[in-house]
Protein backbone atom coordinates (compact mmCIF):
# COMPACT_ATOMS: atom_id res chain seq x y z
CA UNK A 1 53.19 -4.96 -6.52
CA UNK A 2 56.68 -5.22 -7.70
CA UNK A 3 59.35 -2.25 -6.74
CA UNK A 4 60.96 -2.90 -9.68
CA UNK A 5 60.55 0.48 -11.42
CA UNK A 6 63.93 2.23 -12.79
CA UNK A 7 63.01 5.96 -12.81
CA UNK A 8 64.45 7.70 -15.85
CA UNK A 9 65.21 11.06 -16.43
CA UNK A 10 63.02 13.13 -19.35
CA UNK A 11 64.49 13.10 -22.45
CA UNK A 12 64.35 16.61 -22.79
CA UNK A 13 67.47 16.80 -19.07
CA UNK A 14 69.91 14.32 -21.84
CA UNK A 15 70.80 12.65 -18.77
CA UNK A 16 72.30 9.08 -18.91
CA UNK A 17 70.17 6.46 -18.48
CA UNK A 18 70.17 4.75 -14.69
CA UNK A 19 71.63 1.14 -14.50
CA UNK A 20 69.76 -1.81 -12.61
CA UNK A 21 71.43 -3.09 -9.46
CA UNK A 22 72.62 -6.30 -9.41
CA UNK A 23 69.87 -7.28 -7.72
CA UNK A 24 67.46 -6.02 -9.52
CA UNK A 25 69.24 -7.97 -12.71
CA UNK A 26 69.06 -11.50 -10.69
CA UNK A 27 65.39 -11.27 -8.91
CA UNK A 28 64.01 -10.34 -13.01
CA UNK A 29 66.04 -13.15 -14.16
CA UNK A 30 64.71 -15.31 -11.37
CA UNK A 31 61.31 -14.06 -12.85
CA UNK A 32 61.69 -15.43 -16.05
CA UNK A 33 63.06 -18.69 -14.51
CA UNK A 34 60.10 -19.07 -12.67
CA UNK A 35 57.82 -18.62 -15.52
CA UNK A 36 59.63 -20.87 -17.92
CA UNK A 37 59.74 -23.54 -15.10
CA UNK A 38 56.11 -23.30 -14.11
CA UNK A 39 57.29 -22.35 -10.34
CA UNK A 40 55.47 -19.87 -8.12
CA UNK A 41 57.42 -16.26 -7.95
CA UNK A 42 56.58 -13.73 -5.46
CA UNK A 43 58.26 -10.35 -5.79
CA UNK A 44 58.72 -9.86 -2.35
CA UNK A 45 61.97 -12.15 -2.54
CA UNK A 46 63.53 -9.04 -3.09
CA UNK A 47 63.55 -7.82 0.31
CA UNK A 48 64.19 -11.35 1.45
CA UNK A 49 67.38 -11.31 -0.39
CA UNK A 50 69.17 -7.76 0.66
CA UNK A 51 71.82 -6.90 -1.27
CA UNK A 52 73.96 -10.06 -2.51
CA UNK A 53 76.78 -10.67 -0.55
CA UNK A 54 80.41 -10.21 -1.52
CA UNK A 55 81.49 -13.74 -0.60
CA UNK A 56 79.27 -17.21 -1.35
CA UNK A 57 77.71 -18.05 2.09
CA UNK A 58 78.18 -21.45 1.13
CA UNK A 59 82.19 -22.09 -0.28
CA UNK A 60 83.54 -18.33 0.32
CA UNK A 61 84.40 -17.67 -2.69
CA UNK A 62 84.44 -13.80 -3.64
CA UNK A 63 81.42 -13.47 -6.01
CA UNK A 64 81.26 -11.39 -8.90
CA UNK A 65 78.85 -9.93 -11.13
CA UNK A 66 79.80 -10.38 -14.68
CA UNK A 67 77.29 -8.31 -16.48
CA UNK A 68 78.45 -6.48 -19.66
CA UNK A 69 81.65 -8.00 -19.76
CA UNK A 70 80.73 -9.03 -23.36
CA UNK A 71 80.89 -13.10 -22.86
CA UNK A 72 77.54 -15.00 -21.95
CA UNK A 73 76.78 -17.76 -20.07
CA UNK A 74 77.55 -17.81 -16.14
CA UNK A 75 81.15 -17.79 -14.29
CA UNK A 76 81.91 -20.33 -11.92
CA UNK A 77 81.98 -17.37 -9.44
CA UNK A 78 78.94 -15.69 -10.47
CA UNK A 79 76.00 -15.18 -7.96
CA UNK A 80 72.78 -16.96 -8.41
CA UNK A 81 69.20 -16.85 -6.63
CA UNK A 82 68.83 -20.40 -4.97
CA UNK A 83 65.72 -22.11 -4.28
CA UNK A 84 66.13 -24.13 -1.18
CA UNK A 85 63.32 -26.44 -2.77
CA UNK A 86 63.08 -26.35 -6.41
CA UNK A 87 59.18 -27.10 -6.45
CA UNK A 88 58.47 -24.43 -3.69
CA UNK A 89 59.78 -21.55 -6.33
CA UNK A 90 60.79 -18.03 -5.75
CA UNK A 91 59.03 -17.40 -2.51
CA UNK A 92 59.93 -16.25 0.63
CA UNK A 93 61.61 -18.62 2.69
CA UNK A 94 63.19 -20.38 -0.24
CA UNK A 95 65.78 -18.55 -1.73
CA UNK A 96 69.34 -17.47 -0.86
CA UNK A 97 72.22 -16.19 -3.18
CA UNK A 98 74.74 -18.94 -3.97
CA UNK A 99 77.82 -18.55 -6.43
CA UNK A 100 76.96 -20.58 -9.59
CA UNK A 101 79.54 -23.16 -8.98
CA UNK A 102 77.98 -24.01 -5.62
CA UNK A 103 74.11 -23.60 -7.13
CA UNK A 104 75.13 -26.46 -9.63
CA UNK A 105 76.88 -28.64 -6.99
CA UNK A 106 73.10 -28.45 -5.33
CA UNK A 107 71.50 -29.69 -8.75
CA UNK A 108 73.50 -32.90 -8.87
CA UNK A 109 73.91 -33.75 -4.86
CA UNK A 110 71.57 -34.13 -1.86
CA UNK A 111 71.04 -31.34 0.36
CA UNK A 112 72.98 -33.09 3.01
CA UNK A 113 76.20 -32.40 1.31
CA UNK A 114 75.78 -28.44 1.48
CA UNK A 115 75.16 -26.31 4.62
């Protein structure tokens, strides 16, 4: 069973609503991805993940969540849930955060050019 849950207040408290982690944006967008793509998804990846990291572990570049900033599409420097093999999916064991710039590098090279 997914974690996933964001616990709201009662209506009746007028409290404002709770905001999604990061995380928890990127692992349900990874969902999606997985469905659309026919790939296997397991929840758990969100343990495997942590927190994303501040810089790429790949190029170093300082990532940074873009959400709400009012333009679509990703940044160059925003991060992305990897799969390590494509066909595998969203399991355990084959995912990693990457900044986008780095995540599309992987699409169009071998796996030999990225650590």
């Amino acid at each position: 069973l997914c974690r996933f849950v964001v616990a709201l207040p009662p209506p009746s408290l007028k409290a404002p609503l709770l905001k999604p982690s990061p995380q928890w944006i990127y692992v349900v967008a990874a969902k999606y991805r997985a469905i659309r793509f026919g790939v296997p998804y397991d929840c758990s990846i969100e343990v495997e993940l942590g927190y994303p990291p501040d810089e790429c572990p790949n190029c170093g570049v300082l990532m940074v969540s873009h959400v709400g900033e009012g333009r679509s599409g990703p940044h160059s420097d925003s991060r992305t849930v990897d799969r390590i093999i494509p066909e595998l999916g969203y399991v355990p064991g084959n995912v990693r955060w990457l900044c986008h710039r780095c995540n599309n590098t992987r699409k169009a090279s071998t796996s030999k050019n990225m650590r």
